[in-house]
C-alpha atoms as a PDB file:
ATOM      1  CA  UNK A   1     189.954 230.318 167.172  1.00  0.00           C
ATOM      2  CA  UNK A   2     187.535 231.121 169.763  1.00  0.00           C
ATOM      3  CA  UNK A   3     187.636 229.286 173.567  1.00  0.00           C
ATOM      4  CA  UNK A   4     184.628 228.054 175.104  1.00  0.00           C
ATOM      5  CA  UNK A   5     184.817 228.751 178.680  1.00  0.00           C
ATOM      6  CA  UNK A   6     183.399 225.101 179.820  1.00  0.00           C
ATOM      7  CA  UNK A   7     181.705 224.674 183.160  1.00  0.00           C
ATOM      8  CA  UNK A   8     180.129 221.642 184.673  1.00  0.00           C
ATOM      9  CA  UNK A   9     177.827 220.578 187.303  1.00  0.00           C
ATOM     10  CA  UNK A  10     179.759 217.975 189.008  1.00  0.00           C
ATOM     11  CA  UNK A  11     183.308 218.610 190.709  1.00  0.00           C
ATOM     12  CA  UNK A  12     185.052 215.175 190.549  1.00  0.00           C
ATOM     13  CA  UNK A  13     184.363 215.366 186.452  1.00  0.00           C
ATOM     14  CA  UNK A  14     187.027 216.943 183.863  1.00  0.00           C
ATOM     15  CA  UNK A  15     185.831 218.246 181.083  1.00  0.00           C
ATOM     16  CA  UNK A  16     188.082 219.245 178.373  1.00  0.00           C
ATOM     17  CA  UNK A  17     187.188 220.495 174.541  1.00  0.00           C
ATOM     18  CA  UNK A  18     189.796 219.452 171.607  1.00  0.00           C
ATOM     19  CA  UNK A  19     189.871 221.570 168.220  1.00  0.00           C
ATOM     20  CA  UNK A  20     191.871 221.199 165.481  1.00  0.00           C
ATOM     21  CA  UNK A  21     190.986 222.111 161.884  1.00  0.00           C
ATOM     22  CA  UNK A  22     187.030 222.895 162.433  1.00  0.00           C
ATOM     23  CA  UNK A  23     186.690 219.403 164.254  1.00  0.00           C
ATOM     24  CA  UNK A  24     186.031 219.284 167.896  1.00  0.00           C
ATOM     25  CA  UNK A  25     185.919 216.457 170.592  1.00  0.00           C
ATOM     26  CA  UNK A  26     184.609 216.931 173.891  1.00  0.00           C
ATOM     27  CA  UNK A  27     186.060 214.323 176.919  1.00  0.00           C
ATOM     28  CA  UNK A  28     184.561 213.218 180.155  1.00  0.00           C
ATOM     29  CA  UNK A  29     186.646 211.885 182.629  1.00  0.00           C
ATOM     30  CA  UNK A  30     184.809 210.823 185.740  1.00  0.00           C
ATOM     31  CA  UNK A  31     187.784 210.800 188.653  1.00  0.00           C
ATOM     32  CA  UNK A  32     185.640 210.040 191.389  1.00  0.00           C
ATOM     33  CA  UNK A  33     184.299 206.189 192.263  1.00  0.00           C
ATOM     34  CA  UNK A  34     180.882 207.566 192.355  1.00  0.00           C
ATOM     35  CA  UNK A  35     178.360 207.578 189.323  1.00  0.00           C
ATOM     36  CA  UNK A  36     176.596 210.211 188.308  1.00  0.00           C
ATOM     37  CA  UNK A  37     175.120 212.881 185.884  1.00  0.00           C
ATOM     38  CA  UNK A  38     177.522 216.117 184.707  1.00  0.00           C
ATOM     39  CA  UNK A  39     175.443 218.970 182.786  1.00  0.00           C
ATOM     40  CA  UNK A  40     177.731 220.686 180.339  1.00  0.00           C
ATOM     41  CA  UNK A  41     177.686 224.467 179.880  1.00  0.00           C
ATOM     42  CA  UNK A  42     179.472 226.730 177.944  1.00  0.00           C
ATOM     43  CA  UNK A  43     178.789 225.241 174.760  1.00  0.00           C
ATOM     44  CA  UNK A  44     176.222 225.838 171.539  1.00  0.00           C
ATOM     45  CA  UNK A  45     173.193 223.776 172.302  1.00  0.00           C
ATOM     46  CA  UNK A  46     172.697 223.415 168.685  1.00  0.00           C
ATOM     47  CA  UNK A  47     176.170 221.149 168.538  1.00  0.00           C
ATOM     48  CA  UNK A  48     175.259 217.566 168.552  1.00  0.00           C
ATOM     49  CA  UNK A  49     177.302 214.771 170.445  1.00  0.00           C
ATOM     50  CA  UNK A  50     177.974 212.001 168.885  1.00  0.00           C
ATOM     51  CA  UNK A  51     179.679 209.391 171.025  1.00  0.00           C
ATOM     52  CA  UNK A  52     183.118 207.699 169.943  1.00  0.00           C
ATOM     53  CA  UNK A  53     184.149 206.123 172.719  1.00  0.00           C
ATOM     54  CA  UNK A  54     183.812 205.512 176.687  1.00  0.00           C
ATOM     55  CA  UNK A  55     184.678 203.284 179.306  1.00  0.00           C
ATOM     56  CA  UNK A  56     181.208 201.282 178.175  1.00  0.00           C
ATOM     57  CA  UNK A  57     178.360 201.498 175.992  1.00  0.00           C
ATOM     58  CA  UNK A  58     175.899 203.716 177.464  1.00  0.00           C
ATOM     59  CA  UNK A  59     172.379 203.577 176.857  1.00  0.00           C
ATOM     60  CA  UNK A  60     171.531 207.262 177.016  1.00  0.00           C
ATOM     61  CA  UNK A  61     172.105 209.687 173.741  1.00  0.00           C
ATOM     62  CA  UNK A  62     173.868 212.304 174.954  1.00  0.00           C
ATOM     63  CA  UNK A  63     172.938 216.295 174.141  1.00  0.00           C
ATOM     64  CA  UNK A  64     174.278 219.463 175.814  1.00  0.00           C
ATOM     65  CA  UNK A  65     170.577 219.989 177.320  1.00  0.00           C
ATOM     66  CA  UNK A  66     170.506 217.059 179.436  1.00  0.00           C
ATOM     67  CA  UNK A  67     172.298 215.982 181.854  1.00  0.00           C
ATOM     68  CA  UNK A  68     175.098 213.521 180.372  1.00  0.00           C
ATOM     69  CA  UNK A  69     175.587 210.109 182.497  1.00  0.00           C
ATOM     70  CA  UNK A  70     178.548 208.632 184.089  1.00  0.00           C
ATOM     71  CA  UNK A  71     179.802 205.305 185.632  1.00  0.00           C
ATOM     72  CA  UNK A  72     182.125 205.857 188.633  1.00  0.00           C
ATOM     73  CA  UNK A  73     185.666 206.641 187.443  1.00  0.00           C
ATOM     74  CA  UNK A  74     184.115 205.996 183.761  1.00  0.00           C
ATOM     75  CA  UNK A  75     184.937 208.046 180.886  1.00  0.00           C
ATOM     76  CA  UNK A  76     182.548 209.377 177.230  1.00  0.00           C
ATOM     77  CA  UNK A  77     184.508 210.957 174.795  1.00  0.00           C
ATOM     78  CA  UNK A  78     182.183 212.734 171.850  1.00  0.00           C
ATOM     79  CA  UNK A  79     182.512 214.243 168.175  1.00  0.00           C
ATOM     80  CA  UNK A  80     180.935 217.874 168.103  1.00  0.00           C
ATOM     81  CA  UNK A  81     178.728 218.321 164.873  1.00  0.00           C
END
């Protein structure tokens, strides 16, 4: 299996990639009180994000071209198609 090397934009957010068996989740933990926006690089832009869970429901559809939003110490956890 190959490793995306993942970098971000913001330095409070952790961003961590799961695979197991040609599935993939990506997770967003936010650890500062702050909100903002974290751009996500390292990663196909032709893999879609589909959003399974978070801290609450957020508005904004998330892609890996955009920046992805963030409450303050909130969390987005996505499927990768």
């Amino acid at each position: 299996m190959q490793r995306a090397r993942l970098a971000h934009s913001q330095s409070t957010v952790l961003t961590q990639q799961f695979a197991w068996e040609g599935r993939s989740v990506l997770t967003l933990p936010n650890l500062s009180q702050a909100k903002g926006n974290v751009h996500v690089t390292g990663l196909s832009k032709e893999r879609k994000l589909i959003d399974v869970f978070g801290n609450r429901i957020y508005s904004s559809n998330a892609n890996l071209d955009d920046e992805i939003e963030l409450d303050g110490y909130g969390y987005r956890w996505f499927r990768m198609e």
